[in-house]
C-alpha atoms as a PDB file:
ATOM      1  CA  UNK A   1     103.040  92.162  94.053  1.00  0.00           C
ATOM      2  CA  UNK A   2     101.656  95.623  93.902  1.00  0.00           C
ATOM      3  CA  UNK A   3      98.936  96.631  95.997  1.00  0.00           C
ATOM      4  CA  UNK A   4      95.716  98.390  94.361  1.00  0.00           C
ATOM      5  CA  UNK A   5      93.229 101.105  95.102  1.00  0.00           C
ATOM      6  CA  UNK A   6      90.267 101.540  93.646  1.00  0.00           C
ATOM      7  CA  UNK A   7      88.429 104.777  94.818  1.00  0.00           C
ATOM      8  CA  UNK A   8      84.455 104.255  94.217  1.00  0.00           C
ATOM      9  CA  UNK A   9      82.484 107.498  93.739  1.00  0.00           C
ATOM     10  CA  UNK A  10      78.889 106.857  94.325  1.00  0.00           C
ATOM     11  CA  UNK A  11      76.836 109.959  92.833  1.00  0.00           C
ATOM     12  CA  UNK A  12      73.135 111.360  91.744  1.00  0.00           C
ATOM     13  CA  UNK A  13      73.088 114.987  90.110  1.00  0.00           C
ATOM     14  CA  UNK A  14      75.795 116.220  92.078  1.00  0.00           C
ATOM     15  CA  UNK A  15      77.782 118.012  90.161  1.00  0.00           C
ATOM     16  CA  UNK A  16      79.600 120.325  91.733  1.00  0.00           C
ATOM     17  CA  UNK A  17      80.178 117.897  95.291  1.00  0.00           C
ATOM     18  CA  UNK A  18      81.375 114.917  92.287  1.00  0.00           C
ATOM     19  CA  UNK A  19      84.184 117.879  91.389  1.00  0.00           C
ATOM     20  CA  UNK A  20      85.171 118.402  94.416  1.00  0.00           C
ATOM     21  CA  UNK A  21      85.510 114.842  95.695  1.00  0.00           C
ATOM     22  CA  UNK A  22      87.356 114.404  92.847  1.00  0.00           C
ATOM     23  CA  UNK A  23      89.202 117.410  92.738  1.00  0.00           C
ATOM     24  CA  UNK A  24      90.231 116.758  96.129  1.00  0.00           C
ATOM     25  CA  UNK A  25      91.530 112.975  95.795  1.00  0.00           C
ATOM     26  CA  UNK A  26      93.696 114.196  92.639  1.00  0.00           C
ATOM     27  CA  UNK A  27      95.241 116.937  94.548  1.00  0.00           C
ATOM     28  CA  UNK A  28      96.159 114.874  97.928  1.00  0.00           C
ATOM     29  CA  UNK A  29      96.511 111.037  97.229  1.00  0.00           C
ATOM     30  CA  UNK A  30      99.765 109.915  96.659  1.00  0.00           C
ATOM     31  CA  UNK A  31      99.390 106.121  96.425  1.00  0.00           C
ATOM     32  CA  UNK A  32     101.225 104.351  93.048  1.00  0.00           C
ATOM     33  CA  UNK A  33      98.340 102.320  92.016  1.00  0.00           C
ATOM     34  CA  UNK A  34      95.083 103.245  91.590  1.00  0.00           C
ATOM     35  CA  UNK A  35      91.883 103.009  89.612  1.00  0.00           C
ATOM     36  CA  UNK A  36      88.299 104.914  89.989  1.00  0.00           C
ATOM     37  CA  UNK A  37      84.936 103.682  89.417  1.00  0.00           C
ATOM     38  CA  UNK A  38      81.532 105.954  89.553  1.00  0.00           C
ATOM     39  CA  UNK A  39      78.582 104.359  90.294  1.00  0.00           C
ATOM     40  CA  UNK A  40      75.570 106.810  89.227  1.00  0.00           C
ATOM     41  CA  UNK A  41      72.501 106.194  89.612  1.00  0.00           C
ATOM     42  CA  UNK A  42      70.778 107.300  86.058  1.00  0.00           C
ATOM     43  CA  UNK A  43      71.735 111.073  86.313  1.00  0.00           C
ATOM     44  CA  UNK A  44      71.488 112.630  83.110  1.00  0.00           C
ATOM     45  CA  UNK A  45      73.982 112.664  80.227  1.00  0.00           C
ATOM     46  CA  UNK A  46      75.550 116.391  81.420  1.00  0.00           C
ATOM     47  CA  UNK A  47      76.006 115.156  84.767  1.00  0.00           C
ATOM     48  CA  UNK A  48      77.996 112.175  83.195  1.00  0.00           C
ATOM     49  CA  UNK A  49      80.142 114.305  81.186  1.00  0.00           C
ATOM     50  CA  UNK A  50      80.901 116.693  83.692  1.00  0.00           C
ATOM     51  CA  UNK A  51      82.390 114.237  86.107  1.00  0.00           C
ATOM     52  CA  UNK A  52      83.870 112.402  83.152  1.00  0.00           C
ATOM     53  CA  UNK A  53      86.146 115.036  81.997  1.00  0.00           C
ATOM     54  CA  UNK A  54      86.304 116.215  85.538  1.00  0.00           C
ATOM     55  CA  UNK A  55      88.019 113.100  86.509  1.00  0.00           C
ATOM     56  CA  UNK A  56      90.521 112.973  83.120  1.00  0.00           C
ATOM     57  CA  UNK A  57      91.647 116.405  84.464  1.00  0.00           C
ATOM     58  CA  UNK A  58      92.311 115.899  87.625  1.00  0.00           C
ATOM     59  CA  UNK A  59      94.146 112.825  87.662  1.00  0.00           C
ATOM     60  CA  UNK A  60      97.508 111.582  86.579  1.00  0.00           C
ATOM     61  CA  UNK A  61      97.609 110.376  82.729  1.00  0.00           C
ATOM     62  CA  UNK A  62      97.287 106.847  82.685  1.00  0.00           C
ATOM     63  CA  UNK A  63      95.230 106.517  85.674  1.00  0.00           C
ATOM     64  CA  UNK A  64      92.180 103.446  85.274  1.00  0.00           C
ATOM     65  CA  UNK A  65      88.560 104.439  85.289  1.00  0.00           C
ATOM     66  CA  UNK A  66      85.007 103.224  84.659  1.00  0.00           C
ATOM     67  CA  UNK A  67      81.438 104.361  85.261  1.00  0.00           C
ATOM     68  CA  UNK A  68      78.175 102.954  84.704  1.00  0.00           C
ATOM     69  CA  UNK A  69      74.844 105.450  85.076  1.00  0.00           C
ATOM     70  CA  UNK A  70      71.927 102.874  85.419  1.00  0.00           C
ATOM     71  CA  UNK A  71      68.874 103.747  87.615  1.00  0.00           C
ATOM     72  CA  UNK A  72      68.936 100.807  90.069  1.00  0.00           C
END
């Protein structure tokens, strides 16, 4: 059985710290398997999108991710 990482990014309007953890992981992790999750905290809809497409960019094509934006 493969082993699985899922790499939770926990974020509030920021932007530009979001890209770069996530610039940063797609640049230096080598592991096979992994997913990402953000967990926002009701940012607005730009912020969202940012990271969003920030993430499809930066990772490998086929790579697993989810978000939810919900002011807990």
């Amino acid at each position: 059985m493969s082993e699985h990482l899922t790499i939770c990014l926990l974020t509030y309007q920021r932007t530009e710290y979001a890209y770069r953890t996530v610039r940063a992981m797609g640049e230096h992790l080598r592991y096979p398997n992994y997913s990402w999750y953000m967990a926002d905290d009701g940012s607005d809809y730009d912020h969202i999108e940012a990271v969003s497409k920030c993430v499809e960019e930066a990772v490998p094509a086929g790579t697993v991710w989810s978000w939810h934006s919900e002011r807990l």
